[in-house]
N, C-alpha and C. Protein backbone atom coordinates (compact mmCIF):
# COMPACT_ATOMS: atom_id res chain seq x y z
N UNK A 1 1.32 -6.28 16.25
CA UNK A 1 1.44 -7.19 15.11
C UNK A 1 2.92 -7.40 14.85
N UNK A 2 3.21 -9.11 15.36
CA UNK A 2 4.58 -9.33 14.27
C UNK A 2 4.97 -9.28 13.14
N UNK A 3 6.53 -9.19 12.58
CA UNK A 3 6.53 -9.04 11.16
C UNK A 3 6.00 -9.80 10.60
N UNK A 4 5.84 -10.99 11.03
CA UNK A 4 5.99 -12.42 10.59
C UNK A 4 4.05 -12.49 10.20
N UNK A 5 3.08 -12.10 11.47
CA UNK A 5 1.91 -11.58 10.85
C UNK A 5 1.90 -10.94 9.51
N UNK A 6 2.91 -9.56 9.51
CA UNK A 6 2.42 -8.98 8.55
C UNK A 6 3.13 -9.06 7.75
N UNK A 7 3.87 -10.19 7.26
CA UNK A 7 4.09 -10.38 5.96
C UNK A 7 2.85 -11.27 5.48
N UNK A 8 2.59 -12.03 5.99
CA UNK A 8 1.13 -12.82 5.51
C UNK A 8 -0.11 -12.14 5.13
N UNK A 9 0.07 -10.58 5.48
CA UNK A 9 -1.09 -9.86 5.35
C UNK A 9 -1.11 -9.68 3.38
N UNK A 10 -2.39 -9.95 3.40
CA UNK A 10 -2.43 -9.44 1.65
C UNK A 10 -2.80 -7.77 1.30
N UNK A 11 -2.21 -7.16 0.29
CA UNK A 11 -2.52 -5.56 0.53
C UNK A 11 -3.52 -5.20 0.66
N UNK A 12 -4.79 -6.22 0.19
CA UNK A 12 -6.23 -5.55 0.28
C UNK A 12 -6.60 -5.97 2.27
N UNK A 13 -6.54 -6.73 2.17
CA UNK A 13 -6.18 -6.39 4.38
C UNK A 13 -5.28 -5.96 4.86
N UNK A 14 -4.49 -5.63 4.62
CA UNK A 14 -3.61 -4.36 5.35
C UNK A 14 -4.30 -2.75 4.52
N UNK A 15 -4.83 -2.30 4.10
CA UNK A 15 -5.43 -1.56 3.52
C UNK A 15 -6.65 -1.48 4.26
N UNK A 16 -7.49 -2.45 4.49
CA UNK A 16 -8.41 -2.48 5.42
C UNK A 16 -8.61 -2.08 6.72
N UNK A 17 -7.38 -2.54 7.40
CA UNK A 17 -6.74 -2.94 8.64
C UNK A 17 -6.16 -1.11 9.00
N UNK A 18 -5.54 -0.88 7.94
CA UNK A 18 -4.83 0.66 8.22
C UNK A 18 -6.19 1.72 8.14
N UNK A 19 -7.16 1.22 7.24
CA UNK A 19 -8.21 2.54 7.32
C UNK A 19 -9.61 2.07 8.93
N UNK A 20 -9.26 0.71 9.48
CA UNK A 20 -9.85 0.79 10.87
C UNK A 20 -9.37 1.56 11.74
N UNK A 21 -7.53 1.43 11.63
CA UNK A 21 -7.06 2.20 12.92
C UNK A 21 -7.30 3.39 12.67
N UNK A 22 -7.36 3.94 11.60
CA UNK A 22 -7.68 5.58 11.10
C UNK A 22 -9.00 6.34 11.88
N UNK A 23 -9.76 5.10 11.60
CA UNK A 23 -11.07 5.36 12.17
C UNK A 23 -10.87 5.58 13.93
N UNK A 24 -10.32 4.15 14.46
CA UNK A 24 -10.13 4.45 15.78
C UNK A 24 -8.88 5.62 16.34
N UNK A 25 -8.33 6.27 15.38
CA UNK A 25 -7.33 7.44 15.70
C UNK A 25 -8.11 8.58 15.90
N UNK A 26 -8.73 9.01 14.62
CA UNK A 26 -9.99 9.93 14.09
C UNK A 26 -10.69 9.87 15.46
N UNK A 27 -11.60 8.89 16.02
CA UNK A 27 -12.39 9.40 16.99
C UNK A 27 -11.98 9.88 18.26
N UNK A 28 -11.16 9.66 18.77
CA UNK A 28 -10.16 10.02 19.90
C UNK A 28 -10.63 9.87 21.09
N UNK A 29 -11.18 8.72 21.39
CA UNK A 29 -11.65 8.17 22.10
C UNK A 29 -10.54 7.00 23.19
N UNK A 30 -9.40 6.72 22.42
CA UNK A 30 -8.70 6.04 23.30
C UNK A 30 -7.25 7.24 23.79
N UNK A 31 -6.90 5.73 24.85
CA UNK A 31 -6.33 6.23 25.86
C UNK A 31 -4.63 6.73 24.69
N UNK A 32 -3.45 7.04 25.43
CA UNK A 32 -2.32 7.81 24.39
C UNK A 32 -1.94 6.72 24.25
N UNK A 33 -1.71 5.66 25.51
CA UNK A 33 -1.21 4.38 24.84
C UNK A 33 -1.39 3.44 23.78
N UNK A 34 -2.71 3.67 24.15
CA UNK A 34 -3.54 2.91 22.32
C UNK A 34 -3.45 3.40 21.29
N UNK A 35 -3.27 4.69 21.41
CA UNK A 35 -2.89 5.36 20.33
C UNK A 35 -1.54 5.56 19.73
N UNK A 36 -0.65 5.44 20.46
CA UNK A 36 0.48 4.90 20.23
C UNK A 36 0.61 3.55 19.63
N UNK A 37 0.19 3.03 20.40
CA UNK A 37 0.48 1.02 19.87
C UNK A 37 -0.03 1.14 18.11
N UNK A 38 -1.34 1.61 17.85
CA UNK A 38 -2.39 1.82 16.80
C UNK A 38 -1.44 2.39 16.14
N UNK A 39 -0.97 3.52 16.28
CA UNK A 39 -0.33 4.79 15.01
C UNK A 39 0.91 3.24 14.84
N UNK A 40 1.54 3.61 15.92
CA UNK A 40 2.76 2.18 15.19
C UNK A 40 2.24 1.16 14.18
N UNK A 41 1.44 0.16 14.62
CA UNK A 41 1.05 -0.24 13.84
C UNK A 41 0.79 -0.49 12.39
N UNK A 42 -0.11 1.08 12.13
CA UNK A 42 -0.70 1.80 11.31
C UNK A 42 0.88 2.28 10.55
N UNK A 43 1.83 2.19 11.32
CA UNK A 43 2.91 2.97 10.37
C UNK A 43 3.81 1.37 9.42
N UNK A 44 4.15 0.05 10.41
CA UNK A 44 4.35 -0.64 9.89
C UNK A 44 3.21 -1.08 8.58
N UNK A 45 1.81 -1.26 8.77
CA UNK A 45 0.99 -1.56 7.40
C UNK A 45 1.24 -0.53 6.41
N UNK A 46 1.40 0.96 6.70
CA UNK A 46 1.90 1.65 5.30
C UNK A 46 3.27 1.29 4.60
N UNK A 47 4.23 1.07 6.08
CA UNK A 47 5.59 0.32 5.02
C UNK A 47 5.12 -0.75 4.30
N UNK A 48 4.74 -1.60 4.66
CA UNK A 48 4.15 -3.11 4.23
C UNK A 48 3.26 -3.10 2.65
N UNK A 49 2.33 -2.13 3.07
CA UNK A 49 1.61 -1.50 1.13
C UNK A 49 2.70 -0.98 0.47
N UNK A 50 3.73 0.08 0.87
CA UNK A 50 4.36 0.79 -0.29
C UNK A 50 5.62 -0.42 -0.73
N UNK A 51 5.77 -1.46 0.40
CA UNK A 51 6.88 -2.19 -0.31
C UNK A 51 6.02 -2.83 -1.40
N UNK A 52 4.75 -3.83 -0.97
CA UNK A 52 3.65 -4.18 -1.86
C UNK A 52 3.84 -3.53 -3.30
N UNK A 53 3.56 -2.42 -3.07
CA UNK A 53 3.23 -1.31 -4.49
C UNK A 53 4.49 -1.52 -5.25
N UNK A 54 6.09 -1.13 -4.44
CA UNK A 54 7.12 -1.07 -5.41
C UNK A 54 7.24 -2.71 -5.71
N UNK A 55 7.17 -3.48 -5.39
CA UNK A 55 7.70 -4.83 -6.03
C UNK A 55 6.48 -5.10 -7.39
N UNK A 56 4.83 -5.00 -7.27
CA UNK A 56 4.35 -4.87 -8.29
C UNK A 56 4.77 -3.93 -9.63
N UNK A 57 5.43 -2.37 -8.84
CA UNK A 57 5.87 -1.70 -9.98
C UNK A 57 7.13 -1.90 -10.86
N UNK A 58 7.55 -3.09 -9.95
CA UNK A 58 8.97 -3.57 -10.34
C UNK A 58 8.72 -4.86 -11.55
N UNK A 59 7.68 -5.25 -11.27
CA UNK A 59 6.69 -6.75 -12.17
C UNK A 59 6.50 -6.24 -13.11
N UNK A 60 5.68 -5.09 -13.28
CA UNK A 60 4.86 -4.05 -14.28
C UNK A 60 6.40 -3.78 -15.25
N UNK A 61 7.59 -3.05 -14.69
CA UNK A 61 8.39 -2.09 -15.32
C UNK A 61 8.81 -3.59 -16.57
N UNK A 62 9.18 -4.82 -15.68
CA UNK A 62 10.00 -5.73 -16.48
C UNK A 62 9.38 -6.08 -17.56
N UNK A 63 7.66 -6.38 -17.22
CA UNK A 63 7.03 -6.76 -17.86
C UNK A 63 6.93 -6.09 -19.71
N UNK A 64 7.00 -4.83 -19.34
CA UNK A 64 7.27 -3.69 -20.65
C UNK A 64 8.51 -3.38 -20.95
N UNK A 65 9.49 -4.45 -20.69
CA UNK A 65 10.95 -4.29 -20.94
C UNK A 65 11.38 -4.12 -22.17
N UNK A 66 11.70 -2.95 -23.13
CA UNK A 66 11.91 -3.18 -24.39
C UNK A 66 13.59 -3.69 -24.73
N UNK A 67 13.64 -3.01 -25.95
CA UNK A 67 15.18 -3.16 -26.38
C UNK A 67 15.99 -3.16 -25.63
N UNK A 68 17.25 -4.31 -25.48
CA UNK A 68 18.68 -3.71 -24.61
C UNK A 68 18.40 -3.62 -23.14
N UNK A 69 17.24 -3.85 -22.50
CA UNK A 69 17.41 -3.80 -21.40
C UNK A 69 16.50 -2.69 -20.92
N UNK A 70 16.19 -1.81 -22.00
CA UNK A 70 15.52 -0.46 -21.13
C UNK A 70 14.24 -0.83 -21.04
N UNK A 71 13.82 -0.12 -20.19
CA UNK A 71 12.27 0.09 -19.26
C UNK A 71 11.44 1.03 -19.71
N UNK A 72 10.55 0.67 -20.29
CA UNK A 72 9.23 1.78 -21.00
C UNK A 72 8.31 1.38 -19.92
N UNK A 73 8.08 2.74 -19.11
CA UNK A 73 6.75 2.59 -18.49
C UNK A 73 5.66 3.51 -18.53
N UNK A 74 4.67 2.80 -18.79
CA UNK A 74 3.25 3.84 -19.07
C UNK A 74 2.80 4.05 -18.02
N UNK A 75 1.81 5.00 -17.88
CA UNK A 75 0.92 5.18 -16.76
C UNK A 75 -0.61 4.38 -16.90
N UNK A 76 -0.90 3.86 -15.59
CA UNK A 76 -1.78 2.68 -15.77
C UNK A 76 -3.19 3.62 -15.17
N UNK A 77 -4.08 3.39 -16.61
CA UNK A 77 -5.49 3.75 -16.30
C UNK A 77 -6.30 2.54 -16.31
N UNK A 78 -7.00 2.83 -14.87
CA UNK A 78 -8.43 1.53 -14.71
C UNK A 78 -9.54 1.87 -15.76
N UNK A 79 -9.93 0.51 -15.52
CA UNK A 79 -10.99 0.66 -16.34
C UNK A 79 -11.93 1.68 -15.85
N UNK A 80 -12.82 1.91 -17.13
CA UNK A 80 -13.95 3.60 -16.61
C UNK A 80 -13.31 4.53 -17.01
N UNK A 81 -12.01 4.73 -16.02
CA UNK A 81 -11.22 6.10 -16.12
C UNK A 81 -10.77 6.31 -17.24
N UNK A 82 -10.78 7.45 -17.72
CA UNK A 82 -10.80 8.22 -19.01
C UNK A 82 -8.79 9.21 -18.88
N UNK A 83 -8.17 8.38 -20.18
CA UNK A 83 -7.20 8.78 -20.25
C UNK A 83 -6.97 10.42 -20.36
N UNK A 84 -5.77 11.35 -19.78
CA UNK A 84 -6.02 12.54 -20.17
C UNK A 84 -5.64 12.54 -21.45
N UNK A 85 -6.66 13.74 -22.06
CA UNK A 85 -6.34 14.06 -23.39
C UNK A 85 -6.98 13.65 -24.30
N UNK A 86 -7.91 12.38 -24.49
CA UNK A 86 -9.14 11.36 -25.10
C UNK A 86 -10.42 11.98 -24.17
C-alpha cells in the first residue's frame, strides 16, 4: 500500500484492514515474505490511526479552549459507559 492509498484510507478501514492482517499474522499460515510485506503494512495503518487519533485530539483540545489560550481537557466517556466515581 502507497502513502498516497493510505492517506485516503478513513480510520474505521484502516482499523479494519489492520485487524485482517492480524488475523492473517495470527494464523501462520503464510510464507515469511508475506508476513513481512503484511506486518509492514500493518505497521504503516497503526502510524496512519495514531496520527488520525492525535489530530482529532488536537480538534477536541481547541475545541475546550478556555481563558488566555489554555487547554482544559476532559476525559471523553461514550455513551453507556459509566463515569468513574457516579
Amino acid at each position: 500500500m502507497n502513502e498516497a492509498e493510505l492517506k485516503e484510507k478513513s480510520f474505521e478501514e484502516a482499523i479494519a484492514r489492520l485487524e485482517q492482517i492480524i488475523e492473517f499474522l495470527e494464523k501462520g499460515e503464510l510464507t515469511l515474505e508475506e508476513n513481512l510485506k503484511l506486518f509492514e503494512e500493518g505497521i504503516a495503518l497503526a502510524r496512519h490511526c495514531r496520527n488520525q487519533l492525535d489530530e482529532a485530539q488536537g480538534k477536541v483540545e481547541i475545541l475546550l479552549g478556555v481563558e488566555e489560550g489554555q487547554v482544559q481537557t476532559e476525559p471523553f466517556h461514550p455513551e453507556g459507559e459509566e463515569k468513574s466515581g457516579e
